[in-house]
Protein backbone atom coordinates (compact mmCIF):
# COMPACT_ATOMS: atom_id res chain seq x y z
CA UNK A 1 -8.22 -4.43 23.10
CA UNK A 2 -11.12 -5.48 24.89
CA UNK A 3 -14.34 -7.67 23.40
CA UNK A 4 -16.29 -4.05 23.40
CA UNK A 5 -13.41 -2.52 21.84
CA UNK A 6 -13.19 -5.15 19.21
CA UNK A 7 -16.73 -4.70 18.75
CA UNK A 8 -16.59 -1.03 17.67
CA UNK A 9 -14.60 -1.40 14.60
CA UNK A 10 -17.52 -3.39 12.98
CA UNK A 11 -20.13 -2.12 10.45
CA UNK A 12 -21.82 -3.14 7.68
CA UNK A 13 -18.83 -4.48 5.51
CA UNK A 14 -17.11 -6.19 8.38
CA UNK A 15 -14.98 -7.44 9.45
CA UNK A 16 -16.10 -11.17 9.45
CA UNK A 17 -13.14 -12.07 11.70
CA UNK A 18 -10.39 -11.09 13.94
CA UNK A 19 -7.69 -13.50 15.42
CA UNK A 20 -5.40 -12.72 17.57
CA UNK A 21 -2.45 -14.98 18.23
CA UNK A 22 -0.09 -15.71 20.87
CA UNK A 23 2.51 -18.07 21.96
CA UNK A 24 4.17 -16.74 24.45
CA UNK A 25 6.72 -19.67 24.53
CA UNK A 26 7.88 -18.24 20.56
CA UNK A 27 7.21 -14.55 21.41
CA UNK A 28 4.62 -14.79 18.99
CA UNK A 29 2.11 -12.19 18.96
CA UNK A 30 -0.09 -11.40 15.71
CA UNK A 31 -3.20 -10.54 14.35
CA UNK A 32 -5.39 -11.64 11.62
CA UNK A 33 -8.11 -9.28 10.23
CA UNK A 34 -10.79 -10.82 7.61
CA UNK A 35 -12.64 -8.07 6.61
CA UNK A 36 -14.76 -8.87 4.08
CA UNK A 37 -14.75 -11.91 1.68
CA UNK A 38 -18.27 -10.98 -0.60
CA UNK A 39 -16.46 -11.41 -3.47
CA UNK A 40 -14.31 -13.91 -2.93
CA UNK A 41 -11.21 -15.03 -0.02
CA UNK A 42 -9.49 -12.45 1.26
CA UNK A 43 -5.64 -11.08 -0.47
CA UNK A 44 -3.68 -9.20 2.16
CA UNK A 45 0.01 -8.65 3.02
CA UNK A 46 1.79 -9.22 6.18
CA UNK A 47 2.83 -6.71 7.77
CA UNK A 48 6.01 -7.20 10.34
CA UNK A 49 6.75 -3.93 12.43
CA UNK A 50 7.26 -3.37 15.99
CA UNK A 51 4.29 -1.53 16.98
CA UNK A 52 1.11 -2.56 14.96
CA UNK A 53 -2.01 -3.50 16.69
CA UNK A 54 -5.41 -4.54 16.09
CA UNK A 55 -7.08 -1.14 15.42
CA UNK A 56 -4.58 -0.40 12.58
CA UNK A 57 -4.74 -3.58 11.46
CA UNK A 58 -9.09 -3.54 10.85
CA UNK A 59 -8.33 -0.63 9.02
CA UNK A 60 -5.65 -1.93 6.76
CA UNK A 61 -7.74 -4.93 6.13
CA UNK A 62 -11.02 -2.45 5.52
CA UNK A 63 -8.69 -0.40 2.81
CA UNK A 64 -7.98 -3.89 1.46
CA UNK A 65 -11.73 -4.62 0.74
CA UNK A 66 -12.00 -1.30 -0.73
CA UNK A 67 -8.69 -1.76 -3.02
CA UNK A 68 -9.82 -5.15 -4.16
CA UNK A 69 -13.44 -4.31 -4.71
CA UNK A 70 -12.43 -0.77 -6.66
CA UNK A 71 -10.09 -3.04 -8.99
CA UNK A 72 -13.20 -5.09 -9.73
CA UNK A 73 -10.80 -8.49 -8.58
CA UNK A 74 -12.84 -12.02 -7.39
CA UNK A 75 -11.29 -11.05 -3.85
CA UNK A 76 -12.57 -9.90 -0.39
CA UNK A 77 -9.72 -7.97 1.89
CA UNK A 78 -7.65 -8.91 4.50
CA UNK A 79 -4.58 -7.91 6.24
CA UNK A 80 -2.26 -9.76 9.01
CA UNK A 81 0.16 -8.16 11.48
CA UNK A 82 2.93 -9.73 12.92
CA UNK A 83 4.86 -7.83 15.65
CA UNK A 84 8.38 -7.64 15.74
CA UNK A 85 11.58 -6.49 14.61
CA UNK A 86 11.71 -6.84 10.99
CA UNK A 87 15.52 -6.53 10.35
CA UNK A 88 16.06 -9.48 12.67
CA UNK A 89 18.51 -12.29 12.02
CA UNK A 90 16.94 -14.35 9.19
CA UNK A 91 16.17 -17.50 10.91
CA UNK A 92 14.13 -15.99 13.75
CA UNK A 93 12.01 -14.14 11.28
CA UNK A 94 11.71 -17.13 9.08
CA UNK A 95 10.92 -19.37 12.26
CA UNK A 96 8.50 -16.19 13.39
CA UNK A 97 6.66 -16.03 10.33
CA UNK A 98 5.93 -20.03 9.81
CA UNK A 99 4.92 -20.21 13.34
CA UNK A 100 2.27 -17.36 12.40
CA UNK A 101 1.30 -19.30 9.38
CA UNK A 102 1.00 -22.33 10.91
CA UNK A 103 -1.30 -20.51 13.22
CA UNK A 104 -3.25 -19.66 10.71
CA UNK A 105 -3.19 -22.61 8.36
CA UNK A 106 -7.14 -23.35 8.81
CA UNK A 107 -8.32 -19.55 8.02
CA UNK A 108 -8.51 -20.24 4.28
CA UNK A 109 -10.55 -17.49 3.50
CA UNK A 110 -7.02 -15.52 4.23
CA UNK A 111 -4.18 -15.39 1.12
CA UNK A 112 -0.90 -13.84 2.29
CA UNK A 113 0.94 -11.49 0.16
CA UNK A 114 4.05 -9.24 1.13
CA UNK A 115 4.00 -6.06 2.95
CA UNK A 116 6.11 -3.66 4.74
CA UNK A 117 8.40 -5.71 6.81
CA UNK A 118 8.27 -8.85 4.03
CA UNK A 119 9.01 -9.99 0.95
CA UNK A 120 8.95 -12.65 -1.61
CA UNK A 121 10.93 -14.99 0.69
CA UNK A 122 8.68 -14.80 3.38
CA UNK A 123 5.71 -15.56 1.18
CA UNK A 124 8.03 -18.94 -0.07
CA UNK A 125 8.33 -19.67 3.51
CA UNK A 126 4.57 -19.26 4.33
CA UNK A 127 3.63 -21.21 0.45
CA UNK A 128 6.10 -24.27 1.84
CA UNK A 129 4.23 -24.04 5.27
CA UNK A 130 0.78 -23.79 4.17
CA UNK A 131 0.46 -23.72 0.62
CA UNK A 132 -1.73 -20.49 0.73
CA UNK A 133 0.02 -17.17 -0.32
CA UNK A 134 0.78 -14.83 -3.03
CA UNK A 135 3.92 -12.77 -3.87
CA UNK A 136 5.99 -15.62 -4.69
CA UNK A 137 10.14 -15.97 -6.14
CA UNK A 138 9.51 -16.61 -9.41
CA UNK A 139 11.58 -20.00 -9.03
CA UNK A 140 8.46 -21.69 -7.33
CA UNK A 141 6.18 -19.75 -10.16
CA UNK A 142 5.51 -16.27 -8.96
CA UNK A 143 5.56 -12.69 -10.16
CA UNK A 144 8.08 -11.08 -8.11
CA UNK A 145 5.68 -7.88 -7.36
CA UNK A 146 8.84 -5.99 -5.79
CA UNK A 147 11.12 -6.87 -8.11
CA UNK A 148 9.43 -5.45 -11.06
CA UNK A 149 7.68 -2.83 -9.02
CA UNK A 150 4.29 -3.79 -10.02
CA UNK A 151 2.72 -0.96 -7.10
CA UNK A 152 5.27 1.43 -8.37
CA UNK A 153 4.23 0.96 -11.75
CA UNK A 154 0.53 1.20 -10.66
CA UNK A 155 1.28 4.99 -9.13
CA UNK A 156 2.61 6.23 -12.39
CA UNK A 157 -0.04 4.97 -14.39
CA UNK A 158 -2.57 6.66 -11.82
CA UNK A 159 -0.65 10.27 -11.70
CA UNK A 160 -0.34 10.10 -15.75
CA UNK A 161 -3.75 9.73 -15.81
CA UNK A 162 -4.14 12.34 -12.44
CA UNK A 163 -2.24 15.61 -14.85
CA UNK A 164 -5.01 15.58 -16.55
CA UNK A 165 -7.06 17.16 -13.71
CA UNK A 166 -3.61 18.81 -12.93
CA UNK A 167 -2.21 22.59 -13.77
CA UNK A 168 1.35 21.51 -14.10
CA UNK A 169 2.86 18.79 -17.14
CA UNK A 170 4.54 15.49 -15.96
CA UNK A 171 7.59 16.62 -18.17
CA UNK A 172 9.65 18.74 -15.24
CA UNK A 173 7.42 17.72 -12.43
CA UNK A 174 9.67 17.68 -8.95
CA UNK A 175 8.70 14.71 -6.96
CA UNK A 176 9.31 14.15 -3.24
CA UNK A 177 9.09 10.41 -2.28
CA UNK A 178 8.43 9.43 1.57
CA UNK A 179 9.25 5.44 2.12
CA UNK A 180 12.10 5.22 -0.60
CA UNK A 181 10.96 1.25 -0.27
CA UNK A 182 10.04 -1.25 -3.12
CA UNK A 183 6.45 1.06 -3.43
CA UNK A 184 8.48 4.27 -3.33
CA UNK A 185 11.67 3.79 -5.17
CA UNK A 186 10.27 2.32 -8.03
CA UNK A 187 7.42 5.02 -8.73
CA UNK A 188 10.42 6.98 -9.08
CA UNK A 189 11.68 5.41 -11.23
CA UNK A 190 9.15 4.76 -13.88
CA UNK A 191 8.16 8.24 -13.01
CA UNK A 192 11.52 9.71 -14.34
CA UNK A 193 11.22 7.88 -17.49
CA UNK A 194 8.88 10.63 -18.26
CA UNK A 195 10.54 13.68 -17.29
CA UNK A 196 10.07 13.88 -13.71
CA UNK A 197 12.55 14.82 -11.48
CA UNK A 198 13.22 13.31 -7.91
CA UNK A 199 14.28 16.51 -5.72
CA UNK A 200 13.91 14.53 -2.09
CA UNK A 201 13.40 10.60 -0.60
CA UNK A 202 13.63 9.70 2.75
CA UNK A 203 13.53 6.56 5.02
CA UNK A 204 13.58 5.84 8.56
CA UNK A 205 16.91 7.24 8.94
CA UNK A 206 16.60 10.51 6.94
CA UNK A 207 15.74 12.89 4.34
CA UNK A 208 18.48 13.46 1.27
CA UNK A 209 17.11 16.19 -1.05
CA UNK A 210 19.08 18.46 -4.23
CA UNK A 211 16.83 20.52 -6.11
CA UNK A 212 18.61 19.77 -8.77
CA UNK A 213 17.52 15.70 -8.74
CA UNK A 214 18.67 12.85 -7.20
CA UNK A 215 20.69 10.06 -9.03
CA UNK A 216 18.05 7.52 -8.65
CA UNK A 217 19.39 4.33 -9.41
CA UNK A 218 22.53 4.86 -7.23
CA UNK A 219 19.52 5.40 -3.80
CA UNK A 220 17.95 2.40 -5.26
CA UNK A 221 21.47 0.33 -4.75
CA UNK A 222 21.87 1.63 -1.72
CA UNK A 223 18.42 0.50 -0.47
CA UNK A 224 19.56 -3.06 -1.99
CA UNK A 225 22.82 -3.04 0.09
CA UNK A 226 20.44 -2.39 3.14
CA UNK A 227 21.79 1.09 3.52
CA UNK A 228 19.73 4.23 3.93
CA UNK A 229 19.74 7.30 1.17
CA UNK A 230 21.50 9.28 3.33
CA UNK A 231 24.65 7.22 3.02
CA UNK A 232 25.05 8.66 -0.76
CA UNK A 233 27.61 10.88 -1.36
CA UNK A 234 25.73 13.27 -2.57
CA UNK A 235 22.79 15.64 -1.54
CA UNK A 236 21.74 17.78 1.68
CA UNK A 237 20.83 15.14 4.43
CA UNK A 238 18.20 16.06 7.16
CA UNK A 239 15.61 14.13 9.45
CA UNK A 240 13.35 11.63 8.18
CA UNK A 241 10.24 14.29 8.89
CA UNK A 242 11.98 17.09 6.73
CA UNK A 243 10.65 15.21 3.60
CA UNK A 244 7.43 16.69 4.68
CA UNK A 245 8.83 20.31 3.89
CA UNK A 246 10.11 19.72 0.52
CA UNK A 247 8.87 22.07 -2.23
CA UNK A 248 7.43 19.97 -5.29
CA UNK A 249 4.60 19.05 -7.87
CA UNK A 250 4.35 15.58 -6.61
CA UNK A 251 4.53 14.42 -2.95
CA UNK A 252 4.26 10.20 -2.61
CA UNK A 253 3.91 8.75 0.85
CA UNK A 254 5.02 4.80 0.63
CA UNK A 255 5.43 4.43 4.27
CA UNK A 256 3.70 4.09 7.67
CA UNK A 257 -0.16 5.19 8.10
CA UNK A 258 -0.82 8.39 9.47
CA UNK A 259 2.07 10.43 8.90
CA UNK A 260 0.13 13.28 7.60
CA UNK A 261 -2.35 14.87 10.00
CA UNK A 262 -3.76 17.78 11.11
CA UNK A 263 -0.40 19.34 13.00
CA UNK A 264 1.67 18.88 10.26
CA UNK A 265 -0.73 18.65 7.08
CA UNK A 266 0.09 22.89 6.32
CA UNK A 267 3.83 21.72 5.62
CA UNK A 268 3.04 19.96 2.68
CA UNK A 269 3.96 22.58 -0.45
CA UNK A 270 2.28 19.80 -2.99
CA UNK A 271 -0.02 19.91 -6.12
CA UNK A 272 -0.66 16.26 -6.35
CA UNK A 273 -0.37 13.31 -4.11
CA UNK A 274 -0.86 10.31 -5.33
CA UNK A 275 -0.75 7.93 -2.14
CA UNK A 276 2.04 4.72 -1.91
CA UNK A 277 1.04 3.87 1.42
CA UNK A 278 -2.06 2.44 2.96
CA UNK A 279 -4.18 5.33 5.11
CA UNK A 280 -0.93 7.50 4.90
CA UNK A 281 -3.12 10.52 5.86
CA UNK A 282 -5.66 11.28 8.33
CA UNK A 283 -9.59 12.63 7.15
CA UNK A 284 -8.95 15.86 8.79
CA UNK A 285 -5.48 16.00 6.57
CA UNK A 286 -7.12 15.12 3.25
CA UNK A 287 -9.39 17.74 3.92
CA UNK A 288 -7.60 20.58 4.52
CA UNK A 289 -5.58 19.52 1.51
CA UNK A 290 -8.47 19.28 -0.66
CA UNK A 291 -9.91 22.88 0.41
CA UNK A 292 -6.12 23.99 -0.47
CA UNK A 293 -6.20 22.48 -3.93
CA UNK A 294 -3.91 19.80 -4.17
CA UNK A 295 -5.41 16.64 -5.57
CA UNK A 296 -4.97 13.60 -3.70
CA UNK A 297 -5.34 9.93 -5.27
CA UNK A 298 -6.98 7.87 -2.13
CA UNK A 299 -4.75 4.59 -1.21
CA UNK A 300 -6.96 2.04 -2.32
CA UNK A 301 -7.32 3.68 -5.66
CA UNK A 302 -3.90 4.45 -6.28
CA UNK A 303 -1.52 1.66 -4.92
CA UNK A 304 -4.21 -0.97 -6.22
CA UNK A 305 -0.74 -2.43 -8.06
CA UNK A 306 0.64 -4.80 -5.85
CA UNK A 307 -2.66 -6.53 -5.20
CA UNK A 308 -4.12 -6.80 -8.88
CA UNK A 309 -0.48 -8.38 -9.48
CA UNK A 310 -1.04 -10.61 -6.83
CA UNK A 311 -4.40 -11.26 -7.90
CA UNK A 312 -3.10 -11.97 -11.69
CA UNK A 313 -0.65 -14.49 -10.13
CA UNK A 314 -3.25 -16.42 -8.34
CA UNK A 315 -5.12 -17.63 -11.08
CA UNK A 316 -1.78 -18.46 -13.12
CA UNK A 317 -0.79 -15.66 -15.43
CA UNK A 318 1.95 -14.16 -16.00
CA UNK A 319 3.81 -11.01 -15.75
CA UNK A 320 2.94 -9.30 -19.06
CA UNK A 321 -0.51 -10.00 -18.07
CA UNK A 322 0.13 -8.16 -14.56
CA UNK A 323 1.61 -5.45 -15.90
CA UNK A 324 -0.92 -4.69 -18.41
CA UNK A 325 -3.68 -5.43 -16.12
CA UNK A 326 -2.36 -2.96 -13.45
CA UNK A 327 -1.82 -0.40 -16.88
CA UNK A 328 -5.76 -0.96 -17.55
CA UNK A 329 -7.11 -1.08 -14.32
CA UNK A 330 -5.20 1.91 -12.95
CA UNK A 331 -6.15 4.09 -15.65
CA UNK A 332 -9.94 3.73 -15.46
CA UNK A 333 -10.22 3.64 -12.04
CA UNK A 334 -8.34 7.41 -11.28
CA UNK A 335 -10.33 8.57 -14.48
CA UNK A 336 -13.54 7.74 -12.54
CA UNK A 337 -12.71 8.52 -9.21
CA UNK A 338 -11.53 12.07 -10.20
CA UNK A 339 -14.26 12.89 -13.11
CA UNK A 340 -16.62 11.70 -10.45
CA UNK A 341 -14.72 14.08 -7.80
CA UNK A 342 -14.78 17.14 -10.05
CA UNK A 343 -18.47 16.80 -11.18
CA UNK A 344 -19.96 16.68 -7.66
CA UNK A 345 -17.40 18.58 -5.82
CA UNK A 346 -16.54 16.13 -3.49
CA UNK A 347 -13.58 14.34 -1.98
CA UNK A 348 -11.45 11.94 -4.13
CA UNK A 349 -11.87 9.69 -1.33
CA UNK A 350 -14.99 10.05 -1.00
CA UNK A 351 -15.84 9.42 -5.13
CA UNK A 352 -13.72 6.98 -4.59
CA UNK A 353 -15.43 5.36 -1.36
CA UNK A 354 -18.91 5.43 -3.91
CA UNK A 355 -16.92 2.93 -6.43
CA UNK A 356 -16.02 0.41 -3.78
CA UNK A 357 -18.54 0.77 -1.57
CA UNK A 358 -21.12 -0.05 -4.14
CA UNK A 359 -19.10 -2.95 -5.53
CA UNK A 360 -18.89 -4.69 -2.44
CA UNK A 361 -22.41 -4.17 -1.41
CA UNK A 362 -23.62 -5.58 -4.65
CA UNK A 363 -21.38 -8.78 -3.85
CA UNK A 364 -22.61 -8.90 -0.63
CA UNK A 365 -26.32 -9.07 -2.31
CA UNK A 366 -25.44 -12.50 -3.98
CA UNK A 367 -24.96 -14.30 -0.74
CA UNK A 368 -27.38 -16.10 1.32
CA UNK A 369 -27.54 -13.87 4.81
CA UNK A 370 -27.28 -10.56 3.03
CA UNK A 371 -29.08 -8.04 4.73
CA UNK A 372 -28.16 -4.90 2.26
């Protein structure tokens, strides 16, 4: 992307800085994207896939700023990309990953936390390097955020507050799960605790659906064994996109950004989506869903888990205090965004864009240069 290019993702909010790095004698390529640090450094995963770039990664870092400033947390956003193969041999990604951080070790107004493509260990690798990330084994003093699901956890609390605006009861509700990952598979699972019942889940190798419900737990030790959840021995196993097709009350995407646009958006056969993944769907896609009365909960809103636990670790509580943090915080937030929504007729997103938005701007009014 050229300087111009660059140029044109920039408004108002940011971003304050993008790095791009490269060390061609490593095979090192990655990108760092400070968005916005008004109300304090930056938390932001790492992201490892084969095919990010800078555009997607300004906007991960923008939904970042949003998520952080709609939780009401002492944090700007951020987000790093590091491209590659993530399911490569363990000492190239650990060598891959310290070289990155390394890179990066002066940028302190960056915190790394796990994303798609890493984990806990990668964040111990990057702590030992550096000394400057989040999302730690709990053997060095972290809150294992996957482990116990904390964005998972987050989702449930947002679509138990969500039925409220909702025609349908939680009790019974069919839920369809796209990215049966550590976001997805978990917001399953706290989701069938109260009645729900998962009727489809798919990851990059398939869709496995039964109308009748999925054992749960047995896809979640498959996903542990590094198997997909088409390798049960039980269900009707299609392609990864037929998850788009499946008939249900609640639809979560907890995978890549963008799958949902405007040639495949009429598939969806959802009430409520309450969305896993960062920018999972395009504008013109939350549109057209909105004028067809499902209710969506925006990203930044409704995956705010992962970070606030983060957040919760970085000033030295512990997990009880995560949990009921994300509980609290989760709660209020969708209560807002979608009383807000209803009373003015507007977008979710876009009651939810007036939270943030106004948040960060008011941080922004506190520092020296502001010009809001």
């Amino acid at each position: 992307m050229s300087t111009k290019d660059t140029f044109s993702l920039c408004d108002k909010l940011g971003p304050a800085k993008i790095i791009q790095i490269f060390e061609p004698s490593r095979n090192l390529k990655g990108v760092l994207v400070v968005d916005n640090v008004a109300a304090g450094p930056s938390i932001g995963g790492l992201r490892m896939a084969p095919d990010v770039n800078v555009e997607e990664c300004a906007r991960l870092a923008r939904a970042m700023t949003l998520k952080n400033a709609a939780a009401g947390l002492p944090h700007g956003g951020g987000k790093s990309v590091l491209i590659g193969d993530p399911k490569t041999d363990r000492k190239s990604k650990e060598e891959l990953i310290r070289c990155f951080a390394h890179a990066l070790r002066n940028e302190t107004d960056y915190i790394f936390g796990p994303d798609m493509g890493t984990n806990e260990e990668c964040m111990a690798w990057i702590k030992d390097e550096i000394g400057r990330s989040v999302g730690l084994p709990s053997e060095i003093g972290g809150i294992p955020l996957d482990v116990i699901g904390a964005t998972g956890w987050g989702l449930f609390h947002a679509v138990n507050m969500a039925i409220n605006f909702c025609d349908f009861k939680l009790d019974g509700a069919r839920v369809a799960v796209q990215g049966f990952g550590a976001v997805g598979s978990h917001a399953a699972r706290y989701l069938s605790r109260n009645g729900t019942i998962l009727v489809a889940a798919a990851d990059s190798s398939g869709t496995i659906s039964d109308p009748k419900g999925l054992d749960i737990q047995a896809l979640i030790n498959l996903k542990k064994e590094g198997k997909s959840v088409i390798d049960a021995p039980f269900g009707n196993k299609t392609k990864p996109a037929d998850i788009i097709d499946i008939e249900c009350e609640i639809w979560i995407p907890a995978a890549r950004p963008d799958v949902i646009h405007a040639s495949n958006v009429s598939r969806l056969k959802a009430k409520l989506i309450p969305q896993g993944a960062n920018i999972p769907f395009t504008k013109e896609a939350e549109e057209y869903l909105h004028t067809h009365g499902t209710l969506i909960i925006p990203d930044f809103i409704a995956n705010a888990g992962g970070v606030i636990c983060a957040a919760v670790e970085y000033r030295g509580e512990g997990q009880s205090a995560a949990m009921q943090t994300i509980e609290d915080k989760l709660k209020t937030n969708t209560h807002e965004v979608l009383k807000t929504a209803k009373e003015e007729q507007i977008l979710p997103r876009d009651a939810a864009m007036q939270l943030a938005t106004s948040r960060v701007k008011k941080a922004m009014n506190h520092k020296r240069y502001s010009i809001l």
